[in-house]
C-alpha atoms as a PDB file:
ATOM      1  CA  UNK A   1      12.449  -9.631  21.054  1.00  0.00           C
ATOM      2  CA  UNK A   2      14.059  -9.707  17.561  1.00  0.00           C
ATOM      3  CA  UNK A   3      13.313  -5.902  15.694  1.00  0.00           C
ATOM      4  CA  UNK A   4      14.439  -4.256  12.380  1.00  0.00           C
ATOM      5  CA  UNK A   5      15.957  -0.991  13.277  1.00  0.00           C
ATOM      6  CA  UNK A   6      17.852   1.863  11.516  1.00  0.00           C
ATOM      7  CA  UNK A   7      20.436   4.074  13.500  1.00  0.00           C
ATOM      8  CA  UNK A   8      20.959   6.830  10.408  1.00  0.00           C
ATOM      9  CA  UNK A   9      19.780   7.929   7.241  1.00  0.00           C
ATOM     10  CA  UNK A  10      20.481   5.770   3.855  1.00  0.00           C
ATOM     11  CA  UNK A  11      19.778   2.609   2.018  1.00  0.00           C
ATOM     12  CA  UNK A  12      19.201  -0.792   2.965  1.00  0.00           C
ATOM     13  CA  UNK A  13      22.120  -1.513   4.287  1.00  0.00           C
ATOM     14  CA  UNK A  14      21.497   0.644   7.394  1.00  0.00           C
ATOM     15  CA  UNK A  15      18.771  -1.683   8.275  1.00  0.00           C
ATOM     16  CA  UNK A  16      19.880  -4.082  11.092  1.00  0.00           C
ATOM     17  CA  UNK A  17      18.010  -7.247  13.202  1.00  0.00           C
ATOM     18  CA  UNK A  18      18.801  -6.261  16.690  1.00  0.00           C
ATOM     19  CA  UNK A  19      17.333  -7.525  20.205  1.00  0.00           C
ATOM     20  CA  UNK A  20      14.655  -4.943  22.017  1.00  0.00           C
ATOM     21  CA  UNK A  21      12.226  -4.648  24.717  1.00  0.00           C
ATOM     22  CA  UNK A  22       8.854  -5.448  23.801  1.00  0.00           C
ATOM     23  CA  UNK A  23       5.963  -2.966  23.453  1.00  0.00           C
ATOM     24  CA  UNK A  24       2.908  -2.733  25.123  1.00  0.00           C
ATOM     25  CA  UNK A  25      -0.012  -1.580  24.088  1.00  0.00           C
ATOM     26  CA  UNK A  26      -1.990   1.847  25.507  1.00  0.00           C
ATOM     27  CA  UNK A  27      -5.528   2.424  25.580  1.00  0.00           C
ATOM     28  CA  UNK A  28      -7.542   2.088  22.577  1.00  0.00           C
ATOM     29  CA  UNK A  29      -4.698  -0.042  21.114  1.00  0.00           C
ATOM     30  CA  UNK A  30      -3.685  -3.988  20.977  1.00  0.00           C
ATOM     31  CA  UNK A  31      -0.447  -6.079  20.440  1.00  0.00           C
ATOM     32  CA  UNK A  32       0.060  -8.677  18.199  1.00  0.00           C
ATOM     33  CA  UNK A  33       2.356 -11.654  17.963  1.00  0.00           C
ATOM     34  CA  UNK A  34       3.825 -10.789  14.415  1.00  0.00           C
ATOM     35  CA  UNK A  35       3.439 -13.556  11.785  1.00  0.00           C
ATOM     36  CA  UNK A  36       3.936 -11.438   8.592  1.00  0.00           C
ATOM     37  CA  UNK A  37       4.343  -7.357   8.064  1.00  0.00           C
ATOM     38  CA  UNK A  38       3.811  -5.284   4.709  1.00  0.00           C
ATOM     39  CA  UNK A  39       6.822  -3.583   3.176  1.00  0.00           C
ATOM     40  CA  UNK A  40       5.102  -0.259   1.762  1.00  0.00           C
ATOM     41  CA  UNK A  41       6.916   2.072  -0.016  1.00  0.00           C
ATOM     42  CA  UNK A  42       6.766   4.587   2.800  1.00  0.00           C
ATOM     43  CA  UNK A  43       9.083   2.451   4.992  1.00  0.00           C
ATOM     44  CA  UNK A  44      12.001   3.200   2.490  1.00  0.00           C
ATOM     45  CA  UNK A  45      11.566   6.299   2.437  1.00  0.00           C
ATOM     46  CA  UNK A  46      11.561   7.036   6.187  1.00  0.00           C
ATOM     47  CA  UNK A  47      14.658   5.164   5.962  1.00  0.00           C
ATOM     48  CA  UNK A  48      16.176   7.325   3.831  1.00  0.00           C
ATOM     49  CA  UNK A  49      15.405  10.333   5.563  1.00  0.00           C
ATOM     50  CA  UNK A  50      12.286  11.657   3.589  1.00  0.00           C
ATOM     51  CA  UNK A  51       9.954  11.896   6.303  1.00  0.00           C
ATOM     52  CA  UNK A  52      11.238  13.266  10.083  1.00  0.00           C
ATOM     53  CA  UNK A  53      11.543  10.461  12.015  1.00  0.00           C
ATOM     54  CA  UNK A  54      13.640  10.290  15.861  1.00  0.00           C
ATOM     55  CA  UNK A  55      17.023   7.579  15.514  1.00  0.00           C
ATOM     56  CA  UNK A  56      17.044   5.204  16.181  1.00  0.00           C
ATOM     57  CA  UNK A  57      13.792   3.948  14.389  1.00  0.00           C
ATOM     58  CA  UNK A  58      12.134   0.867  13.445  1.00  0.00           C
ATOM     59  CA  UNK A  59      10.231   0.589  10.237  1.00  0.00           C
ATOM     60  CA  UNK A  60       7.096  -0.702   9.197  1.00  0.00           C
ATOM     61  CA  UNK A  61       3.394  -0.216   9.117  1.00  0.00           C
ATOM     62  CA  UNK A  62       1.218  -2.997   8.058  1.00  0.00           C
ATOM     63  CA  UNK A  63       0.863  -6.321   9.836  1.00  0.00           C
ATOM     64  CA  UNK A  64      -0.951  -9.604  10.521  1.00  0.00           C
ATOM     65  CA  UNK A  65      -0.466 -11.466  13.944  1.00  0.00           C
ATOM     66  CA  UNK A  66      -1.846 -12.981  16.597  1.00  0.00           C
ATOM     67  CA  UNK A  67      -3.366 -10.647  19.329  1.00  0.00           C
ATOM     68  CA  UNK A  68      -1.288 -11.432  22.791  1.00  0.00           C
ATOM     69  CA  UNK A  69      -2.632  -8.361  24.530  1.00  0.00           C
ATOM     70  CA  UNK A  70      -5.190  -5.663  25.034  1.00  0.00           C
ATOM     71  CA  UNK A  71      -5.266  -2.337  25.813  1.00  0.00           C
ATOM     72  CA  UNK A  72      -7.486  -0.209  27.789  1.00  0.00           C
ATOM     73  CA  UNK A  73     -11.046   1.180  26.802  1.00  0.00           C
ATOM     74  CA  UNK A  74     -10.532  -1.833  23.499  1.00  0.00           C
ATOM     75  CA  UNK A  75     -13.711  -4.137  23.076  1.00  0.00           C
ATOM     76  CA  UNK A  76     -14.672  -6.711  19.972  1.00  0.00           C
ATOM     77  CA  UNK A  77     -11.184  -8.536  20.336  1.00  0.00           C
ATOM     78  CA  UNK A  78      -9.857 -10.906  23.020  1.00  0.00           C
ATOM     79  CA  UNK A  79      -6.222 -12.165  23.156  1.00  0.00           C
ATOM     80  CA  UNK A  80      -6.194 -15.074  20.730  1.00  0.00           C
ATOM     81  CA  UNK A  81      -7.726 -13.359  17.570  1.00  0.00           C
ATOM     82  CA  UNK A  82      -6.082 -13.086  14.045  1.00  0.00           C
ATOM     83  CA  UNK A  83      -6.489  -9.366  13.051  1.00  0.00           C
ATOM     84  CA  UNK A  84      -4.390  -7.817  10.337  1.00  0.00           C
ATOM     85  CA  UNK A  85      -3.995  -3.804  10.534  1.00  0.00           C
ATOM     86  CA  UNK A  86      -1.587  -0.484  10.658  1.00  0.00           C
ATOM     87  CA  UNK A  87       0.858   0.061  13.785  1.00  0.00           C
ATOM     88  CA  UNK A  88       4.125   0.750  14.481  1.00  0.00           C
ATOM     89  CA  UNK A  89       7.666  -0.823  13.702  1.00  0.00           C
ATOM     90  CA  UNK A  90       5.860  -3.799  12.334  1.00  0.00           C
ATOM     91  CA  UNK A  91       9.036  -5.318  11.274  1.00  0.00           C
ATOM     92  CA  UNK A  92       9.450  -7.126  14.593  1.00  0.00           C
ATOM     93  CA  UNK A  93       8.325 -10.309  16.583  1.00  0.00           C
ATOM     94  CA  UNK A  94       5.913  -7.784  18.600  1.00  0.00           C
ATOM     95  CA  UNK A  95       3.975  -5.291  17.629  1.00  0.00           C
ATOM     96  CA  UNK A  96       1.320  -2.583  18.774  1.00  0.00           C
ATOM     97  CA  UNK A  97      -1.491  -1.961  16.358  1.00  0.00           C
ATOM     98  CA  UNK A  98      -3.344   1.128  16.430  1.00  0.00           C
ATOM     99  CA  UNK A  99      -6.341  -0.390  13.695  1.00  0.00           C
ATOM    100  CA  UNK A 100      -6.943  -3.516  13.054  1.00  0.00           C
ATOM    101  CA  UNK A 101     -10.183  -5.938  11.558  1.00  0.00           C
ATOM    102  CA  UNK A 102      -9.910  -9.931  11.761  1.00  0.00           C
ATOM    103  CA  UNK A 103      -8.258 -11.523   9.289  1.00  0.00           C
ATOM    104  CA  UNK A 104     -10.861 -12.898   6.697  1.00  0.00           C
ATOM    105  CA  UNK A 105     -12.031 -16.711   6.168  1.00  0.00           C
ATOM    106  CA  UNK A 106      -9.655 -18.205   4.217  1.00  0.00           C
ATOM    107  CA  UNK A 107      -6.331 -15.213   4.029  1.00  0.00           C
ATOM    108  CA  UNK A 108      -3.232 -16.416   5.343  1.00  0.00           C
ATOM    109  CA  UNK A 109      -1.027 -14.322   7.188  1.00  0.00           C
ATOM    110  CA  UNK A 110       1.222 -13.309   4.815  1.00  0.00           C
ATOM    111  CA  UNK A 111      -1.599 -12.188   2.215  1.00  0.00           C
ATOM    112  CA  UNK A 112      -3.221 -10.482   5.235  1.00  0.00           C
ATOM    113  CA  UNK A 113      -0.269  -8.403   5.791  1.00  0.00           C
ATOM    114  CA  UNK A 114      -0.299  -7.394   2.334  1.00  0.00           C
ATOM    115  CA  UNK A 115      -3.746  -5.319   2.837  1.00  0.00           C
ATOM    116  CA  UNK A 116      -4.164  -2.464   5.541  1.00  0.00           C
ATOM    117  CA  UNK A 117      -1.991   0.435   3.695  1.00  0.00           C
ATOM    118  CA  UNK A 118      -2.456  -0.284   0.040  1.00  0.00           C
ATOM    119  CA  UNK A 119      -6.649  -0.719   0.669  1.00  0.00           C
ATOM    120  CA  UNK A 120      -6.867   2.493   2.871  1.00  0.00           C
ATOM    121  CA  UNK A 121      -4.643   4.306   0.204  1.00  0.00           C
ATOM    122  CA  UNK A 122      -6.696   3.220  -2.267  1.00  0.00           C
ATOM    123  CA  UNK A 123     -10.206   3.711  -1.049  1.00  0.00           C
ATOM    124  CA  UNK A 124      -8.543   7.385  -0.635  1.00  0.00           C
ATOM    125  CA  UNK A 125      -6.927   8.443  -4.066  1.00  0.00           C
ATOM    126  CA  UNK A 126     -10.128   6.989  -5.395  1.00  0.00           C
ATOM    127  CA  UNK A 127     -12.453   9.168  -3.337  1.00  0.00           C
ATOM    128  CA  UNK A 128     -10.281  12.285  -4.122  1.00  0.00           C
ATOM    129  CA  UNK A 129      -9.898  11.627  -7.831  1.00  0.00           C
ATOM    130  CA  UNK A 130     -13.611  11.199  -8.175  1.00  0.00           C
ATOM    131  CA  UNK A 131     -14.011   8.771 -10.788  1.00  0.00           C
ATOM    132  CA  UNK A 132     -17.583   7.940 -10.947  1.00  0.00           C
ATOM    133  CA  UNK A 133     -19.168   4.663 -12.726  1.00  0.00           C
ATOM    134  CA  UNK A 134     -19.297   4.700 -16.417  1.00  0.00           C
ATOM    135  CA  UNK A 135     -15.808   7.104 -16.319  1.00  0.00           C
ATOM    136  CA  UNK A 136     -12.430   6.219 -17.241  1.00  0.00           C
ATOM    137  CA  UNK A 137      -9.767   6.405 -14.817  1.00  0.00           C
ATOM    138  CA  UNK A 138      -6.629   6.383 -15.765  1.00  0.00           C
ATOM    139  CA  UNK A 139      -4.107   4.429 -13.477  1.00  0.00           C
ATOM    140  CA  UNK A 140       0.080   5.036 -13.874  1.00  0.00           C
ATOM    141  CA  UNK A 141       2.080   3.127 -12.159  1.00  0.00           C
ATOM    142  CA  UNK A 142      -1.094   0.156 -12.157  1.00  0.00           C
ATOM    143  CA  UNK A 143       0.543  -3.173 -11.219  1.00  0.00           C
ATOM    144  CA  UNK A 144       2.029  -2.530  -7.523  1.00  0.00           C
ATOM    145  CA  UNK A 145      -0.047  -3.057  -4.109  1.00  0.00           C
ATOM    146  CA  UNK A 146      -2.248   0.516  -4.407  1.00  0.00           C
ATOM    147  CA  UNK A 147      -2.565  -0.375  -7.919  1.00  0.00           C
ATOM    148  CA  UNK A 148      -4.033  -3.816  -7.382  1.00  0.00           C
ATOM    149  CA  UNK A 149      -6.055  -2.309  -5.161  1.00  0.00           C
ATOM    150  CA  UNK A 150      -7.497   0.595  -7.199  1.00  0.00           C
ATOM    151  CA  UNK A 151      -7.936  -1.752 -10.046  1.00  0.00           C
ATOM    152  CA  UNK A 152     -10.337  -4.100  -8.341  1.00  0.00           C
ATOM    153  CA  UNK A 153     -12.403  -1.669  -6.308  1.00  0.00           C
ATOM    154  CA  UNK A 154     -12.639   0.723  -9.451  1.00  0.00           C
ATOM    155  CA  UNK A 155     -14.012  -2.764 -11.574  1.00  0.00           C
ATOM    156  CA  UNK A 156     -16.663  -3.052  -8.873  1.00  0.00           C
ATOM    157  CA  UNK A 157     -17.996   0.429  -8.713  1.00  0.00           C
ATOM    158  CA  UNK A 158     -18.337   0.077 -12.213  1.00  0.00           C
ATOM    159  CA  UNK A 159     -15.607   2.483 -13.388  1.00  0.00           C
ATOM    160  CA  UNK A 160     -13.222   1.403 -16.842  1.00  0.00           C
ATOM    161  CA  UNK A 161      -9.269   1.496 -16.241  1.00  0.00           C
ATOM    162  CA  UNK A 162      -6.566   2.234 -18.150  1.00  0.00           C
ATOM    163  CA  UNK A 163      -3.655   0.674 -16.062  1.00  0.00           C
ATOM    164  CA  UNK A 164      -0.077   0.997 -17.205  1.00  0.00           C
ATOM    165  CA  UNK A 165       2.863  -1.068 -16.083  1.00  0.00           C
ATOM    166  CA  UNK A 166       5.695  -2.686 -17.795  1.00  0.00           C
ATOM    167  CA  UNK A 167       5.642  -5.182 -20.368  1.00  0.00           C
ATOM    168  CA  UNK A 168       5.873  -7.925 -18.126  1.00  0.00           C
ATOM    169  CA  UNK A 169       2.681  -6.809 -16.557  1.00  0.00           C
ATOM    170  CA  UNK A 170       0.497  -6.451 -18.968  1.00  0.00           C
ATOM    171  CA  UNK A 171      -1.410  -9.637 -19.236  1.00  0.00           C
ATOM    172  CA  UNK A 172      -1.859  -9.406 -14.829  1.00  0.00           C
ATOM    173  CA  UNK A 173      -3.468  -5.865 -15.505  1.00  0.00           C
ATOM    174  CA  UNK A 174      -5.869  -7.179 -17.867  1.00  0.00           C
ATOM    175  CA  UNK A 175      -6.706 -10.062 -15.052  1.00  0.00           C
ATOM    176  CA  UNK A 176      -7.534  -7.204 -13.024  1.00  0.00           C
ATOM    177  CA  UNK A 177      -9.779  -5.863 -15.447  1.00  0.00           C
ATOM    178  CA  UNK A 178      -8.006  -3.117 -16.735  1.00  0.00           C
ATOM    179  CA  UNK A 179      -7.402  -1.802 -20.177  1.00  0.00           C
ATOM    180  CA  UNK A 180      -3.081  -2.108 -20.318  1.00  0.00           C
ATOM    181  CA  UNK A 181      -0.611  -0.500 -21.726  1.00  0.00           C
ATOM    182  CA  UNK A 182       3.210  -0.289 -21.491  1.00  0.00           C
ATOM    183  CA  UNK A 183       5.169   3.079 -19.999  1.00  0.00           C
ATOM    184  CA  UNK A 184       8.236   4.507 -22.226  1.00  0.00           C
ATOM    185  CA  UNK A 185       8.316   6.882 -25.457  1.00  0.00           C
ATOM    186  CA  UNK A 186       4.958   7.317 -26.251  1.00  0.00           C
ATOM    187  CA  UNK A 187       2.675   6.294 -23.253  1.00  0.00           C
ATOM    188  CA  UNK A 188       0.292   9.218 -23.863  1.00  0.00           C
ATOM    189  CA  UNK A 189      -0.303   8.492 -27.107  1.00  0.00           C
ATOM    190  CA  UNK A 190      -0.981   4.963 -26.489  1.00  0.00           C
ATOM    191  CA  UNK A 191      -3.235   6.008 -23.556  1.00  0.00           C
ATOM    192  CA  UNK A 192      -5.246   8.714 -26.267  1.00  0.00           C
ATOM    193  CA  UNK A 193      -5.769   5.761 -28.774  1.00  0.00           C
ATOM    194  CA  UNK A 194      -7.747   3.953 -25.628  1.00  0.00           C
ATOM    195  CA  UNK A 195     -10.247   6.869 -25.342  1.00  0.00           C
ATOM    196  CA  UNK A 196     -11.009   9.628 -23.512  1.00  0.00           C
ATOM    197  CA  UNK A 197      -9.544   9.869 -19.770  1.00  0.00           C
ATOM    198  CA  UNK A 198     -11.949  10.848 -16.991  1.00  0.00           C
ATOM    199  CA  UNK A 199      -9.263  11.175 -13.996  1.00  0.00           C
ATOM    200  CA  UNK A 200      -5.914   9.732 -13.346  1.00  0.00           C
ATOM    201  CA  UNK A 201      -3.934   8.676 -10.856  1.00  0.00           C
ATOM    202  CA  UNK A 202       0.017   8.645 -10.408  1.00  0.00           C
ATOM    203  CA  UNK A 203       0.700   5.625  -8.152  1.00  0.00           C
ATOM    204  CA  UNK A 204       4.828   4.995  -9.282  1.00  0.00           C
ATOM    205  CA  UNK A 205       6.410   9.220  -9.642  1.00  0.00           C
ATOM    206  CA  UNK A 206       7.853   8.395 -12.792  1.00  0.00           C
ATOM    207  CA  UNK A 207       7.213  11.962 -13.746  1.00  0.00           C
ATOM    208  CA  UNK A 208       4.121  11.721 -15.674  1.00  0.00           C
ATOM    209  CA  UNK A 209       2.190  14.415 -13.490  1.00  0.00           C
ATOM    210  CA  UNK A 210       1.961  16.985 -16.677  1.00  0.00           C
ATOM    211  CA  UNK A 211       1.147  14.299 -19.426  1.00  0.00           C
ATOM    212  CA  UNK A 212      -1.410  12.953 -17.142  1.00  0.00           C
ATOM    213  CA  UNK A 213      -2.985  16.370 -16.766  1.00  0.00           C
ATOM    214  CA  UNK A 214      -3.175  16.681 -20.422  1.00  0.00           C
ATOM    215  CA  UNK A 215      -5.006  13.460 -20.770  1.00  0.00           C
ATOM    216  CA  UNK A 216      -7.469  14.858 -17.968  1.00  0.00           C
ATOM    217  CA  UNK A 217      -7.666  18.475 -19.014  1.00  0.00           C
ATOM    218  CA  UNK A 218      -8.376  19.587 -15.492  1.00  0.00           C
ATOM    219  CA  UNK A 219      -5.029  19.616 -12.990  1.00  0.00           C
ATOM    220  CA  UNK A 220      -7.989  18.712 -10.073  1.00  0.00           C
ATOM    221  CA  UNK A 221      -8.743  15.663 -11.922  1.00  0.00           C
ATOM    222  CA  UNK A 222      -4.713  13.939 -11.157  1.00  0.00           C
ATOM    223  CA  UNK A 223      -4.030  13.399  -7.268  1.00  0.00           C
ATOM    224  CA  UNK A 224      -0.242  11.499  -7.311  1.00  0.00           C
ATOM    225  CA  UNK A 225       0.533   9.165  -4.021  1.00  0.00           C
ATOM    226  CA  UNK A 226       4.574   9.718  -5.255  1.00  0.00           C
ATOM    227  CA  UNK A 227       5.437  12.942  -6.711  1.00  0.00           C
ATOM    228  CA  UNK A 228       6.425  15.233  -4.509  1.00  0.00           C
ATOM    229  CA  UNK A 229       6.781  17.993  -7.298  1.00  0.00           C
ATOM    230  CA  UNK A 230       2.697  17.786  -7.334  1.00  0.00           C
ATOM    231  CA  UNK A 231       2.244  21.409  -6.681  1.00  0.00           C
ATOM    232  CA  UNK A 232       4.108  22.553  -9.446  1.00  0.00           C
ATOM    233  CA  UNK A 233       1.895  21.231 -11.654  1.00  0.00           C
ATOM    234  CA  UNK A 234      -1.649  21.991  -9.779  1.00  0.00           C
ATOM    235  CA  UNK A 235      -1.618  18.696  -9.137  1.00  0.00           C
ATOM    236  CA  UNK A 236      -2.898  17.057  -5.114  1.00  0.00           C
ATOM    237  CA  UNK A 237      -0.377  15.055  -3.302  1.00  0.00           C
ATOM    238  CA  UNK A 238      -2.040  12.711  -1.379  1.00  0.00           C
ATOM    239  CA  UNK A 239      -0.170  11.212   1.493  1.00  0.00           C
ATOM    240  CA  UNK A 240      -1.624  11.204   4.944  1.00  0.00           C
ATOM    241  CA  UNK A 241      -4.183   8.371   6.217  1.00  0.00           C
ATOM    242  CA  UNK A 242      -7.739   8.905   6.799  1.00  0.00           C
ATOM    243  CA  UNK A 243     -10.080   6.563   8.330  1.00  0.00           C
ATOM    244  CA  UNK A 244      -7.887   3.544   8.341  1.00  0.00           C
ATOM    245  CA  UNK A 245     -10.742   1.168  10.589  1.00  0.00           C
ATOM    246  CA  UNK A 246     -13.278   2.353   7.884  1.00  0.00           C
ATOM    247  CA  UNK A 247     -10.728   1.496   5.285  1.00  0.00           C
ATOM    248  CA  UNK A 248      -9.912  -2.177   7.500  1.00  0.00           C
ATOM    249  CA  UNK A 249     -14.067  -2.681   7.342  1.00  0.00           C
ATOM    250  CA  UNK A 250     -14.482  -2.141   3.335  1.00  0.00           C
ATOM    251  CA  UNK A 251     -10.985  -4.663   2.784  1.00  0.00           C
ATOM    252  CA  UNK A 252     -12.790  -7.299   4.785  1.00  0.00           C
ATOM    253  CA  UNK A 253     -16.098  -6.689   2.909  1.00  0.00           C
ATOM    254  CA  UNK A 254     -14.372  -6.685  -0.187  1.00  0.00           C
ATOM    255  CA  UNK A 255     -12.403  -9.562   0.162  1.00  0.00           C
ATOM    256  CA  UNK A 256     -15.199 -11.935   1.857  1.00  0.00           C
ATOM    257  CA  UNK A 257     -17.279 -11.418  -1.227  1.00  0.00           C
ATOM    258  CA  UNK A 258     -14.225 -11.804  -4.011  1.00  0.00           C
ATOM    259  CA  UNK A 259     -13.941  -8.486  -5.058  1.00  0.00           C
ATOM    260  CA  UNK A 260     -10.705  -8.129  -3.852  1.00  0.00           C
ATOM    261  CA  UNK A 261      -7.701  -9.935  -3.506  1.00  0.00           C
ATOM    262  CA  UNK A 262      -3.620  -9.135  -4.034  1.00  0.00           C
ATOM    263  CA  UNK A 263      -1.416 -11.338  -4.393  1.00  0.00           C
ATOM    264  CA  UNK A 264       2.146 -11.917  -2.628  1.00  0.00           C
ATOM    265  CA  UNK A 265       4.741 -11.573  -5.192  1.00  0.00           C
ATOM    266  CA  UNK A 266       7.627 -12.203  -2.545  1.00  0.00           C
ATOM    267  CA  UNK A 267       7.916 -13.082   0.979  1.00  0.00           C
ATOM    268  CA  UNK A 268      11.391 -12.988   3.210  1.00  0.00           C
ATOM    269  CA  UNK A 269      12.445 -13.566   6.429  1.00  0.00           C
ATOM    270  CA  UNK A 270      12.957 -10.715   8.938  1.00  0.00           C
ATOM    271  CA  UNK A 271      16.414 -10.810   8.749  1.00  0.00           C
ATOM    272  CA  UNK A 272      15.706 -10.072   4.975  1.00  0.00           C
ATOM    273  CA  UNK A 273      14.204  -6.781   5.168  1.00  0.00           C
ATOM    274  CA  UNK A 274      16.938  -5.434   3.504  1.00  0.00           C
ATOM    275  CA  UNK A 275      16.240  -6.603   0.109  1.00  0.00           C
ATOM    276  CA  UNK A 276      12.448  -6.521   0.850  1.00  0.00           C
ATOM    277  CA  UNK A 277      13.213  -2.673   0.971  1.00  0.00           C
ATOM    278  CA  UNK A 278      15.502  -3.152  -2.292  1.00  0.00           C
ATOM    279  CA  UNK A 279      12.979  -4.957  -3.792  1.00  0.00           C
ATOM    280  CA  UNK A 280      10.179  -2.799  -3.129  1.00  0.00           C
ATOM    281  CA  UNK A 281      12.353   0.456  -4.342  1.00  0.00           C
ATOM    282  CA  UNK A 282      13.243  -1.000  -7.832  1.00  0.00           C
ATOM    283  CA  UNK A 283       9.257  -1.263  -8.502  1.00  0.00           C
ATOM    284  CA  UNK A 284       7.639  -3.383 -10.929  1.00  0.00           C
ATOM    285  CA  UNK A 285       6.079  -5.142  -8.630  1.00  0.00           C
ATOM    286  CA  UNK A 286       3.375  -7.363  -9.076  1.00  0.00           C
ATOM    287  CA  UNK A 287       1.083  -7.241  -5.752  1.00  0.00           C
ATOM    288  CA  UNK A 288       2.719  -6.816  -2.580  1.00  0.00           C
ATOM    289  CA  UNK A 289       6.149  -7.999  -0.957  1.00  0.00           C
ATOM    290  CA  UNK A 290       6.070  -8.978   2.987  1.00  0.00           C
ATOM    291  CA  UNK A 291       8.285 -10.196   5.499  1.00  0.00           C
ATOM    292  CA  UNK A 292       7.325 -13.535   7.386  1.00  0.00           C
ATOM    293  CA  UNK A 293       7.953 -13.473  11.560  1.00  0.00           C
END
């Protein structure tokens, strides 16, 4: 099978589309037939060497496919489904997923693929932060997949959101439902003319962790998905998964009913990743980038 791999350390470049063996799944797992996989920022920086990973490595985490086999002890899907879920070295024409929930009525593939990461990240920092209804949460970094995300499921619990983003974003914040505003020279005040700030979350690492605490007040109140200096300011990093079939079960919920839904900004062909990863480093995104098997 065809497979994005890296060999060493670095940017995009040292992303290559080489031939593999295919994997199979083990128990409690299945394997899809690839049609689209998420590009999260986590994949880049694996790549570049920011998380321990054994070379050479494939990359990606998120995908939608077409299940082509089953492991042992797995029950409520047969070979023939459309799930979309987390797994490993997604980036490939096969894949082993180790969650996964059926694609909803009406999601293609490639907006299914856009899903697992950014919703389970998202039900997270939200759940950390606290941000009850009737509270202002304050989102930087707002227009990107964990930021759609956060947006929408914070407008249905009935929470108010301050989103910022560049210029170019603005009007698809306030689509979301946010209250927008641009970054640069002075955010913070911009943000204090909206009102007060309940809780805030840093979803880009632009280094806003101490402004953001002075908008809050309270250090406990800013939990950052991208900063890695978080401790020095009192501030949570938030970075490892929790229940990601939980997370699978509210996406599907959410997006059956409307509550929920991000858009693909970009899609490319495997042999693309490359710039998918470029892409997805230079930011601004608006919704989610994938790459189409």
């Amino acid at each position: 099978m065809k497979k994005i791999s890296f060999s060493e350390h670095g940017g995009p470049d040292v992303l290559r589309l080489v031939d593999a063996d295919e994997p199979h799944p083990g128990p409690g797992q299945v394997r899809v037939a690839v049609r689209a996989a998420g590009v999260n920022p986590f994949d880049w920086r694996v790549r570049e060497g920011q998380f321990p990973v054994d070379l050479p490595a494939g990359t990606g985490l998120d995908a939608a496919g077409v299940v082509d086999e089953v492991g042992a002890g797995v029950d409520g899907v047969a070979v023939g489904d459309r799930v979309f879920g987390e797994g490993i070295d997604t980036c490939a024409e096969f894949a082993v997923l180790t969650a996964w929930a059926p694609i909803p009525e009406g999601l293609s593939f490639e907006e299914a693929a856009g899903y697992p990461s950014v919703v389970e990240t998202a039900l997270r920092v939200l759940r950390e932060v606290g941000a009850e209804a009737g509270q202002t949460l304050l989102v930087s970094g707002a227009s990107g997949g964990v930021g759609s995300a956060v947006l929408q499921i914070a407008r249905d619990r009935g929470v108010r959101v301050i989103g910022t983003a560049s210029a170019a974003n603005q009007d698809y914040l306030r689509d979301l439902g946010a209250v927008a505003t641009t970054y640069g020279d002075g955010w913070a005040e911009r943000v204090r003319a909206l009102g007060p700030v309940d809780a805030a979350l840093d979803l880009a690492g632009a280094g806003v962790l101490a402004d953001l605490v002075a908008l809050t007040g309270d250090p406990s109140k800013v939990i950052t998905i991208a900063d890695r200096a978080a401790s020095e300011h009192g501030v949570r990093f938030s970075g490892a998964a929790h229940d990601v079939p939980a997370a699978l079960a509210t996406a599907v919920e959410l997006i059956t009913r409307g509550a929920l839904r991000i858009p693909v900004e970009r899609s490319y062909p495997l042999a693309e990743t490359a710039q998918a990863h470029a892409d997805s480093q230079a930011g601004h995104a608006r919704g989610r980038r994938v790459v189409v098997v």
